[in-house]
N, C-alpha and C. Protein backbone atom coordinates (compact mmCIF):
# COMPACT_ATOMS: atom_id res chain seq x y z
N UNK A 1 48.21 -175.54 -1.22
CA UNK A 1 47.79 -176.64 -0.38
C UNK A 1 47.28 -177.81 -1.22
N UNK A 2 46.38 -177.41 -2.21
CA UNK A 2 45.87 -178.79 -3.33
C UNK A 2 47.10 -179.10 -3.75
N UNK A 3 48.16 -178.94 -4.29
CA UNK A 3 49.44 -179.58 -4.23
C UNK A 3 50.51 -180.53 -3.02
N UNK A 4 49.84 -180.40 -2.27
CA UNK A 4 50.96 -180.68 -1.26
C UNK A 4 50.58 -182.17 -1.20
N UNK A 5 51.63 -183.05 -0.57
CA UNK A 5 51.03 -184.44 -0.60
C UNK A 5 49.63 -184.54 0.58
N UNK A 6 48.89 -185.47 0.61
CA UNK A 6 47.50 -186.24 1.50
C UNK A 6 48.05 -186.01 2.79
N UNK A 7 49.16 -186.36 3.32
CA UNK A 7 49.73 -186.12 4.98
C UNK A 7 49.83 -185.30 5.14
N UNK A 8 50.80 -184.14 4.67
CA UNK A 8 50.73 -182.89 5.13
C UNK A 8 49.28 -181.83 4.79
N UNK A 9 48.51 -182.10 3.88
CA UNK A 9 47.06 -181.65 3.73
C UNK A 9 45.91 -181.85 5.00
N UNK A 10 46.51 -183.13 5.28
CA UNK A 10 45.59 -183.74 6.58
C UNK A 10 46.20 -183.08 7.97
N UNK A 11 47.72 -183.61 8.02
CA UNK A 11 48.65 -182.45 9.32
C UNK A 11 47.83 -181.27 9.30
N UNK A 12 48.20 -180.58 8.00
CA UNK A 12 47.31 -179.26 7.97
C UNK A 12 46.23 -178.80 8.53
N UNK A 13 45.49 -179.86 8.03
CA UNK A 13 43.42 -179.47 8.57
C UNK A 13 43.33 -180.29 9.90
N UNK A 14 44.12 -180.70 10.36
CA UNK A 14 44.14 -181.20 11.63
C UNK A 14 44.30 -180.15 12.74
N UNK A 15 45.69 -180.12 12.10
CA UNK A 15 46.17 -178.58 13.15
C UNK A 15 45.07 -177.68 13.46
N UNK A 16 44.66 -176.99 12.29
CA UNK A 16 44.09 -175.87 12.29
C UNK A 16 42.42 -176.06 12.89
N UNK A 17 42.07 -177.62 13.27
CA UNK A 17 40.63 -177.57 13.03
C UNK A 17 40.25 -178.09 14.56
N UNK A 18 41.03 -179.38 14.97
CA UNK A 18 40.73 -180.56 16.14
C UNK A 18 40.24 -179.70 17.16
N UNK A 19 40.70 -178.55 17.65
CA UNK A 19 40.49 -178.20 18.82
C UNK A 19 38.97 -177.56 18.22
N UNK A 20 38.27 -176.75 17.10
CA UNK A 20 37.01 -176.76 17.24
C UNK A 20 36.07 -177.52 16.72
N UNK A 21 36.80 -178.49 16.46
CA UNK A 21 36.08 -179.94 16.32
C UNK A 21 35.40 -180.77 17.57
N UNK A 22 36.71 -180.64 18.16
CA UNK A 22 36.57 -181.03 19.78
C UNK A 22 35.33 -180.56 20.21
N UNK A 23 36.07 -179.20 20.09
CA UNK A 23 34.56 -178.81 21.09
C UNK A 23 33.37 -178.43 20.60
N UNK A 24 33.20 -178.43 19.52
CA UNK A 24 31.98 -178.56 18.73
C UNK A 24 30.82 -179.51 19.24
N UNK A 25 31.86 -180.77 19.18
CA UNK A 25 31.18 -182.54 19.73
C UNK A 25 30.98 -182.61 21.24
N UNK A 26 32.22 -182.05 21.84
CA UNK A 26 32.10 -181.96 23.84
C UNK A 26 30.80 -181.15 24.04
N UNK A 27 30.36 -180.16 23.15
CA UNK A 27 29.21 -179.07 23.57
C UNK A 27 27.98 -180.43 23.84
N UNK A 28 27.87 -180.99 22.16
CA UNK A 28 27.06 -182.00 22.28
C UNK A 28 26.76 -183.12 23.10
N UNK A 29 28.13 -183.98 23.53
CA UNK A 29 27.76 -185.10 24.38
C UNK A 29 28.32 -184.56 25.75
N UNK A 30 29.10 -183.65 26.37
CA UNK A 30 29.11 -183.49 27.43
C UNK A 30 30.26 -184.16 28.48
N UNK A 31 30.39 -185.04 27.46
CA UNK A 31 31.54 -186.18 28.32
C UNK A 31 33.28 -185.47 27.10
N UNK A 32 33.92 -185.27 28.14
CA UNK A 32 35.31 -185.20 27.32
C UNK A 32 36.13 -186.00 26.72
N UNK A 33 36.27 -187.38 27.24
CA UNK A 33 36.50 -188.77 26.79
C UNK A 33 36.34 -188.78 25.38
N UNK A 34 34.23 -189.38 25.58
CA UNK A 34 33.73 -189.39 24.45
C UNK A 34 33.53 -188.36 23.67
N UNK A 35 34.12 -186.77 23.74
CA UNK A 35 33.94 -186.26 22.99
C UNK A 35 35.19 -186.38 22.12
N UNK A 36 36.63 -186.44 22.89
CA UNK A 36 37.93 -187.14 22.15
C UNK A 36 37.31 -188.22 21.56
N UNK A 37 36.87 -189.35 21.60
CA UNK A 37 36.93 -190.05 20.62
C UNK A 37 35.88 -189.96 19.52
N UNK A 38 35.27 -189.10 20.02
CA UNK A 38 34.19 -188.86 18.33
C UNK A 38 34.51 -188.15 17.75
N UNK A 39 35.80 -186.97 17.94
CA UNK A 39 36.41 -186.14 17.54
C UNK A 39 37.22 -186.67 16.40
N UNK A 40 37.98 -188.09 17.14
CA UNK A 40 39.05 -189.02 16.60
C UNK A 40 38.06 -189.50 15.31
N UNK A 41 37.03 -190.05 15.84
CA UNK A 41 35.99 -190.89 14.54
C UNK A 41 36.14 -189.64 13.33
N UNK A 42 35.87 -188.68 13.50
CA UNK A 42 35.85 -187.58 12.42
C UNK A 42 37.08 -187.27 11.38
N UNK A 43 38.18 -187.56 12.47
CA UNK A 43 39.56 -187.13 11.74
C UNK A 43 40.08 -188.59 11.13
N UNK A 44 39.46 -189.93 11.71
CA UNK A 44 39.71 -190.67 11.15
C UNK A 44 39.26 -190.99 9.95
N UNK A 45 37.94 -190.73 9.78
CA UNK A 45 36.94 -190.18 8.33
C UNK A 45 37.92 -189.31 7.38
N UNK A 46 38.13 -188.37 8.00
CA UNK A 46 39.38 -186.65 7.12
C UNK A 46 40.56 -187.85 6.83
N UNK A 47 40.96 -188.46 7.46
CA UNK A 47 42.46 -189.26 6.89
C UNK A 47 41.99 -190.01 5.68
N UNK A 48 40.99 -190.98 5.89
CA UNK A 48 40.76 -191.62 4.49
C UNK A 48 40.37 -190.85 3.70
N UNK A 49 39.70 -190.01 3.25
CA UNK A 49 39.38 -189.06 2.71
C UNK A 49 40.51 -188.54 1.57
N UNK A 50 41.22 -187.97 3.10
CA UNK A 50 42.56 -187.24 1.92
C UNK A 50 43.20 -188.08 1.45
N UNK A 51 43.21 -189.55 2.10
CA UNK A 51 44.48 -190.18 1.31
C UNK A 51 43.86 -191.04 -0.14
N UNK A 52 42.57 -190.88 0.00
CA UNK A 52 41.60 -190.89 -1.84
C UNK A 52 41.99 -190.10 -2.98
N UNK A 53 42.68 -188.75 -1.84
CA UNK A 53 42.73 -187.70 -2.56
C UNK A 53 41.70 -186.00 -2.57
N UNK A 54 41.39 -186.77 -1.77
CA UNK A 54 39.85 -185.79 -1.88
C UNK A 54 40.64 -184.18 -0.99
N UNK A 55 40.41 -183.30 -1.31
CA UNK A 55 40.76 -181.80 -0.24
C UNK A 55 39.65 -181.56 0.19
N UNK A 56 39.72 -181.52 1.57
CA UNK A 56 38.74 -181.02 2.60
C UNK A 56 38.76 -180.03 3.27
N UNK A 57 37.58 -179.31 3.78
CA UNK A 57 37.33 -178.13 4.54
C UNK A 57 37.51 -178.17 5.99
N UNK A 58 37.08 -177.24 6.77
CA UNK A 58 36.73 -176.95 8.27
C UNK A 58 35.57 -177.54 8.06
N UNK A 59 34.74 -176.78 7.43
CA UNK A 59 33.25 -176.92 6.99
C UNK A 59 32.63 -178.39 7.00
N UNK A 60 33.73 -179.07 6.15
CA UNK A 60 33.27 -180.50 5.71
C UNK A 60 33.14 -181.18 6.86
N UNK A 61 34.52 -181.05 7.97
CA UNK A 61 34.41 -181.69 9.38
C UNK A 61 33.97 -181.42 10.07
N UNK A 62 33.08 -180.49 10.25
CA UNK A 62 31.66 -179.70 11.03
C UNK A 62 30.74 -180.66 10.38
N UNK A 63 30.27 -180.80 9.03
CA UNK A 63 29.15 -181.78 8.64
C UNK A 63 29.33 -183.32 8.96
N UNK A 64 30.79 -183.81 8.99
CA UNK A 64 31.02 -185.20 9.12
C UNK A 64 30.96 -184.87 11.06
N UNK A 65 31.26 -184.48 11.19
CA UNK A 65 31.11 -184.55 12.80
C UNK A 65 29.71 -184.36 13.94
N UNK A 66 28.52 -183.41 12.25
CA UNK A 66 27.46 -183.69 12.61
C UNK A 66 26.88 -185.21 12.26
N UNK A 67 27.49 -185.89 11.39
CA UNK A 67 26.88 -187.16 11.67
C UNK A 67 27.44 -187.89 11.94
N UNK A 68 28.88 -187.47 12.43
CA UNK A 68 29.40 -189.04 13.63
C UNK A 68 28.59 -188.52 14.78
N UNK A 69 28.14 -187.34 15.49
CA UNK A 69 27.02 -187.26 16.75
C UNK A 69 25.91 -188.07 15.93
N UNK A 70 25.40 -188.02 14.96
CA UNK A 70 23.77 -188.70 14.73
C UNK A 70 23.79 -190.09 15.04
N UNK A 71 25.01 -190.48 14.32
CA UNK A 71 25.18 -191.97 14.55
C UNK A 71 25.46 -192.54 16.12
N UNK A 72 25.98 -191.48 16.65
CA UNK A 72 26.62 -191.89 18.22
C UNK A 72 25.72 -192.28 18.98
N UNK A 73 24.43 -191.16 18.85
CA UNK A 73 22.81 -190.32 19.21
C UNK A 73 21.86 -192.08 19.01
N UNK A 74 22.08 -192.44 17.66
CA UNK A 74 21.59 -193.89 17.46
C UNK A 74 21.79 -195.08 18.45
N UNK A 75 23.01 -194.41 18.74
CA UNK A 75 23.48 -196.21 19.32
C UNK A 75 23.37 -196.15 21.45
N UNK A 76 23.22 -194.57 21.51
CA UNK A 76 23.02 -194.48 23.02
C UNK A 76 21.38 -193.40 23.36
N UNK A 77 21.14 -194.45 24.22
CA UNK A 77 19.47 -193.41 24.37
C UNK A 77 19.57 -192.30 24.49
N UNK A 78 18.89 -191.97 24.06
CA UNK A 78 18.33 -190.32 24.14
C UNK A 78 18.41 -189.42 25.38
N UNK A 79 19.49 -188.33 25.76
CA UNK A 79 19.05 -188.08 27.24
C UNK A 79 18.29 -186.16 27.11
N UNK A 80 19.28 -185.91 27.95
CA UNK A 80 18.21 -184.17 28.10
C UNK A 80 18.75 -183.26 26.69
N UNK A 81 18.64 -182.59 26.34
CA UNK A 81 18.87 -181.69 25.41
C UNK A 81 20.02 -181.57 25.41
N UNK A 82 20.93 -181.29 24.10
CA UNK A 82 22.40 -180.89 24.08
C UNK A 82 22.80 -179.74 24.48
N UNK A 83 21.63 -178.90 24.26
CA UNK A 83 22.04 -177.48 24.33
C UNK A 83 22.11 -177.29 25.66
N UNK A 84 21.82 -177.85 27.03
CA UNK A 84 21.83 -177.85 28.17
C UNK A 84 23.30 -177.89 28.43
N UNK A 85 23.86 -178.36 28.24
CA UNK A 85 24.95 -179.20 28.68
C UNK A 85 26.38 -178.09 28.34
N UNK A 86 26.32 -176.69 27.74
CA UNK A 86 27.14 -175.73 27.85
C UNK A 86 26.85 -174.86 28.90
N UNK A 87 26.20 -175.27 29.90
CA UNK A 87 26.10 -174.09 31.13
C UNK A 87 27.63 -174.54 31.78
N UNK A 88 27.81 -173.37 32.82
CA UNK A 88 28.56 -173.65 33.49
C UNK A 88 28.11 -174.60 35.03
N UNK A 89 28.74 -175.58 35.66
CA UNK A 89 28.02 -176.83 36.66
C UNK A 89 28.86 -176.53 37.79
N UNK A 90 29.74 -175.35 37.66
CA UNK A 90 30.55 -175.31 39.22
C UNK A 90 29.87 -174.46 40.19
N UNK A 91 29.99 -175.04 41.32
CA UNK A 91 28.80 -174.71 42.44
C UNK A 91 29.53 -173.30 42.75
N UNK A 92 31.40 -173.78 42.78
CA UNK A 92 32.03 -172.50 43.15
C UNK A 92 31.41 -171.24 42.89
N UNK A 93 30.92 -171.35 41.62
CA UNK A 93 30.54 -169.30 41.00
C UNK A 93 28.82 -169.39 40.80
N UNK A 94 28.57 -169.20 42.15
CA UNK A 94 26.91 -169.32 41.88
C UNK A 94 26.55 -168.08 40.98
N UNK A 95 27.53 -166.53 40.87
CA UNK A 95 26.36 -165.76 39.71
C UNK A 95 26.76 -166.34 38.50
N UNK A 96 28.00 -166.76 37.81
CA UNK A 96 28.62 -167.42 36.58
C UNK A 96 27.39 -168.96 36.59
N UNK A 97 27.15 -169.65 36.94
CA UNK A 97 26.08 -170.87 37.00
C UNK A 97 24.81 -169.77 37.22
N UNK A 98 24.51 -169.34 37.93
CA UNK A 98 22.99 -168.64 37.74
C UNK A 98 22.99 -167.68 36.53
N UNK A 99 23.67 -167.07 35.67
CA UNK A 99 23.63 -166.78 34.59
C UNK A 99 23.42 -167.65 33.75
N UNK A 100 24.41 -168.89 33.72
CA UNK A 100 24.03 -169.97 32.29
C UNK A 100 23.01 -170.14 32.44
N UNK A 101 22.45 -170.83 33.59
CA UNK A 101 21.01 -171.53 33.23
C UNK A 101 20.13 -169.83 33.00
N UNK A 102 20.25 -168.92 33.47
CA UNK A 102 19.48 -168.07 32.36
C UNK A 102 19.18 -167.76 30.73
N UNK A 103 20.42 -168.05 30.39
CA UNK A 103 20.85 -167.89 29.05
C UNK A 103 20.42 -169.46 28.62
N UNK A 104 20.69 -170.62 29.22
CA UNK A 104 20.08 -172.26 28.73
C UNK A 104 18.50 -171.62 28.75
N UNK A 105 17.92 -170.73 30.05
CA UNK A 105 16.36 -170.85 29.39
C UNK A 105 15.62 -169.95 28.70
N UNK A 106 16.82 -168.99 28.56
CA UNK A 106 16.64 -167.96 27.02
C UNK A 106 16.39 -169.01 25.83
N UNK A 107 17.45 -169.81 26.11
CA UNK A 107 17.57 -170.31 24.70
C UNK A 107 16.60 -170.88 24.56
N UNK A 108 16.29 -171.75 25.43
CA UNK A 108 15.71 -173.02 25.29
C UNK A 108 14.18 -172.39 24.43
N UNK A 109 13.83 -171.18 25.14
CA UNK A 109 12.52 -170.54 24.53
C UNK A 109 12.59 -170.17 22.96
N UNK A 110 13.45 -170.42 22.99
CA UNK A 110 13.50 -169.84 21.25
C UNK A 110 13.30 -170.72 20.39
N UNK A 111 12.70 -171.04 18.79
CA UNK A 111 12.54 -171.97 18.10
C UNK A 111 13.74 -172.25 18.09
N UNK A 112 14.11 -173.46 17.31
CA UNK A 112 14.73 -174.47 16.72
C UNK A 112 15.87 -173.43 16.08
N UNK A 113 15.38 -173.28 15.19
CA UNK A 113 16.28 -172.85 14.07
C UNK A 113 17.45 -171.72 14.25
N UNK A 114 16.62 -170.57 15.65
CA UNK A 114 17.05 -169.44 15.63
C UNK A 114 17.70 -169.85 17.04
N UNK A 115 17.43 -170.86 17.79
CA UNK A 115 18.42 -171.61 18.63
C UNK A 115 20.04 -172.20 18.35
N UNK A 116 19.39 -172.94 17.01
CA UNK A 116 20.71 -173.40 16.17
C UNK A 116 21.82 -172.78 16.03
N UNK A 117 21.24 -171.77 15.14
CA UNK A 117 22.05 -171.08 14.52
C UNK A 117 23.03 -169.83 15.71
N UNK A 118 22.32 -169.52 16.45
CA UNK A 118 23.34 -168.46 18.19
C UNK A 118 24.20 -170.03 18.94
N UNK A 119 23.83 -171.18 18.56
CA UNK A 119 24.90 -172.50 19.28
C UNK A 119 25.67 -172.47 18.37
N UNK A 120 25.51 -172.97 16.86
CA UNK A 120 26.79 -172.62 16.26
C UNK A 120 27.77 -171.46 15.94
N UNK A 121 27.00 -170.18 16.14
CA UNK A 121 27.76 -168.78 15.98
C UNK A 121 28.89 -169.06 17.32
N UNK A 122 27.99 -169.17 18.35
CA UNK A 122 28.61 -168.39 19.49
C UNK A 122 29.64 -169.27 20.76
N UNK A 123 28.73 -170.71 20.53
CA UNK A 123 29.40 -171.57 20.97
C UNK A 123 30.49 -172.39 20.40
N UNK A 124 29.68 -172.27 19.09
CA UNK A 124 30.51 -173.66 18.38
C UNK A 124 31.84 -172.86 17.58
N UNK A 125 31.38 -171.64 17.47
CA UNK A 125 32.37 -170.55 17.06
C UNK A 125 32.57 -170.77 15.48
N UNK A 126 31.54 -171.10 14.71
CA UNK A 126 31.11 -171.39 13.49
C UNK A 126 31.46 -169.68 12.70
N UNK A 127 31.79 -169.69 11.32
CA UNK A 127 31.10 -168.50 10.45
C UNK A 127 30.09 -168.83 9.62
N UNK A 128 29.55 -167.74 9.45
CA UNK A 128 28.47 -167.84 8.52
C UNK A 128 28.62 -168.77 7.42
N UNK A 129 29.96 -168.99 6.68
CA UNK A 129 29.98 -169.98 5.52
C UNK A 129 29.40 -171.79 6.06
N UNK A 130 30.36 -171.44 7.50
CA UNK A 130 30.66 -172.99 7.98
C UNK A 130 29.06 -173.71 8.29
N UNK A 131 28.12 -172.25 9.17
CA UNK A 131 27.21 -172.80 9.44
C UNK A 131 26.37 -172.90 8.20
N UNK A 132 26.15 -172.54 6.91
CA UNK A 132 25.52 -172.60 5.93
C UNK A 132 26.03 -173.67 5.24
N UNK A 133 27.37 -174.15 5.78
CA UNK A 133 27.52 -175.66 4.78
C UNK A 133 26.85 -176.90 5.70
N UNK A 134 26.97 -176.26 7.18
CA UNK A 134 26.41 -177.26 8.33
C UNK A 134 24.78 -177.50 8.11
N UNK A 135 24.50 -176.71 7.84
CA UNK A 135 22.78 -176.61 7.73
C UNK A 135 21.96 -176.65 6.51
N UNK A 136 23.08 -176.59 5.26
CA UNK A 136 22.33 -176.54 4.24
C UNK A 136 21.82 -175.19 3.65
N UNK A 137 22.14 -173.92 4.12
CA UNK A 137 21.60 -173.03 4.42
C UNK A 137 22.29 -171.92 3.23
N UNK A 138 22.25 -171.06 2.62
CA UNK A 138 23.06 -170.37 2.23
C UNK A 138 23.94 -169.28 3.56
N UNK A 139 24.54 -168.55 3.35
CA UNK A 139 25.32 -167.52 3.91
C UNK A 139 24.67 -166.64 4.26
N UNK A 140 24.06 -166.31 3.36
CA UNK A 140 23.29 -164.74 3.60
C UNK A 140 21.74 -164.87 4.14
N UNK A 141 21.75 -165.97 3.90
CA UNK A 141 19.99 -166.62 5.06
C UNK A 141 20.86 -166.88 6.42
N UNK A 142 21.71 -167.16 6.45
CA UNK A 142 22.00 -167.46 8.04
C UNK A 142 22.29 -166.21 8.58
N UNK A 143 22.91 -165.51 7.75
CA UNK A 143 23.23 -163.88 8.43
C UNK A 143 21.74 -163.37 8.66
N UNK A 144 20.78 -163.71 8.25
CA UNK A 144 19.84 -162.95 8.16
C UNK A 144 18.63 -163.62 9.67
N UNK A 145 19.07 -164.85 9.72
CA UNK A 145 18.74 -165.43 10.92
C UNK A 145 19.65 -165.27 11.81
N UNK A 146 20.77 -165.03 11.54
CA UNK A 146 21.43 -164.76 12.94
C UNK A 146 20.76 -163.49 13.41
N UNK A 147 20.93 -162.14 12.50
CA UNK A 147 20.36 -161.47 13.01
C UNK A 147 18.95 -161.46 13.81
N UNK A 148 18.12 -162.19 13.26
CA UNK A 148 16.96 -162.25 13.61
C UNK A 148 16.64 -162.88 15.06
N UNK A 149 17.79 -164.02 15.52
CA UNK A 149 18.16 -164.74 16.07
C UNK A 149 18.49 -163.99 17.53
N UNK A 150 19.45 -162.91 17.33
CA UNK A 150 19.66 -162.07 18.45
C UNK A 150 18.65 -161.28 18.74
N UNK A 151 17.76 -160.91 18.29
CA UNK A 151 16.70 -159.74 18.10
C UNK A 151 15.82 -160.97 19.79
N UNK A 152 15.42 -162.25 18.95
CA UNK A 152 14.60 -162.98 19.82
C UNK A 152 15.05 -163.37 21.24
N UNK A 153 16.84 -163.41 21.34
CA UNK A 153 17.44 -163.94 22.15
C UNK A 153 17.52 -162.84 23.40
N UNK A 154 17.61 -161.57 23.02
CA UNK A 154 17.50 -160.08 24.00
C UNK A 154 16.12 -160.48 24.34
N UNK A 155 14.94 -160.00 23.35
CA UNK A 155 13.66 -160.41 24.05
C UNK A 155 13.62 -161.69 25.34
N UNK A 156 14.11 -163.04 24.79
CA UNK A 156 13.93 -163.99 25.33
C UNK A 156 14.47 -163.36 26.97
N UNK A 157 16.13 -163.30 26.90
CA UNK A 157 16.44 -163.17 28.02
C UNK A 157 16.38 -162.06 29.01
N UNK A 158 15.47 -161.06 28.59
CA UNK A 158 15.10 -159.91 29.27
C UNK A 158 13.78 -160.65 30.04
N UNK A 159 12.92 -161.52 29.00
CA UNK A 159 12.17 -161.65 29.61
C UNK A 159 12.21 -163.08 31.12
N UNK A 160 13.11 -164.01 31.15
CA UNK A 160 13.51 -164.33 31.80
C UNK A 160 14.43 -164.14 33.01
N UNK A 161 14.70 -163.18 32.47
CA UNK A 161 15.66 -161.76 34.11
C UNK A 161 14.29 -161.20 34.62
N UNK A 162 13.11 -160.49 34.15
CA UNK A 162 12.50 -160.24 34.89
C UNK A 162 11.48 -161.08 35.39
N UNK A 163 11.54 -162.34 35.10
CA UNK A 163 10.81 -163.29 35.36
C UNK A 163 11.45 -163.97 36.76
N UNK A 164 12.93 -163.94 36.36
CA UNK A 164 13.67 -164.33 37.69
C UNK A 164 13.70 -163.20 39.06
N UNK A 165 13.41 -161.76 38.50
CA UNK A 165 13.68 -160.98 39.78
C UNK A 165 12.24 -161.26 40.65
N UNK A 166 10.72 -160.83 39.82
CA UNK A 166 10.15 -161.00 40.56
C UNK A 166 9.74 -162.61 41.45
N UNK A 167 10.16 -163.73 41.03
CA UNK A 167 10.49 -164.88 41.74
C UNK A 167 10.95 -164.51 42.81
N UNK A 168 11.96 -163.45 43.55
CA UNK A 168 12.45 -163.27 44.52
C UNK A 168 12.39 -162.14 45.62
């Protein structure tokens, strides 16, 4: 692949990447539109890139795509949390919607970090390398928070199922 010409390197990491690029960014802003075109901002970044010469990752367009959201985040106010915004919103399947928002307020209870890291495993469909280049993190600290991560997330959402039964 480091041989091949800048177009077909880019064809390449295009193919293989846009669709969890896509939805990497749709998790974040919520809108499909704008998540196509911040998707586009990213791959338009990956085109100049390769045609410098430079060979790029999955990884790399997970980090450039975390800061075409920062920059996006800059230029439009601030609204509810991102992590909200992967429930399911169809009225059709009230137990499929009354599950997400269980699991949104599992999450939501959990720190930061050990939040992060179960959105990029599970949603964002990250590996351990990708999210350790996303975060700065090594590999084997994120494995070690992921684990730790699920440990809090069972607690969390056990304790919010029985929080929801006796409500009723």
């Amino acid at each position: 692949m480091g041989n091949d010409p800048p177009e077909q390197r880019f064809t390449d990491l295009y193919r293989a990447s846009y669709g969890r690029v896509l939805r990497f960014v749709a998790r974040r802003v919520g809108d499909d539109a704008e998540a196509e075109d911040l998707a586009a901002e990213v791959f338009k970044i990956a085109w100049g890139r390769t045609t410098r010469g430079e060979v790029l990752s999955p990884a790399w367009l997970f980090v450039t795509a975390r800061h075409v959201l920062s920059n996006h985040r800059r230029s439009v106010r601030r609204g509810d949390s991102a992590y909200r915004r992967f429930a399911v919103t169809s009225s059709a399947d009230e137990p499929a919607a009354a599950t997400a928002d269980l699991v949104a307020e599992a999450l939501a209870r959990l720190p930061e970090a050990q939040r992060d890291v179960l959105i990029h495993r599970y949603w964002d469909d990250l590996g351990a390398s990708e999210i350790a280049a996303l975060t700065g993190l090594s590999a084997s600290t994120v494995w070690v928070r992921l684990h730790r991560a699920r440990q809090a997330f069972k607690r969390s959402f056990k304790a919010v199922t029985e929080v929801g039964h006796d409500r009723r």
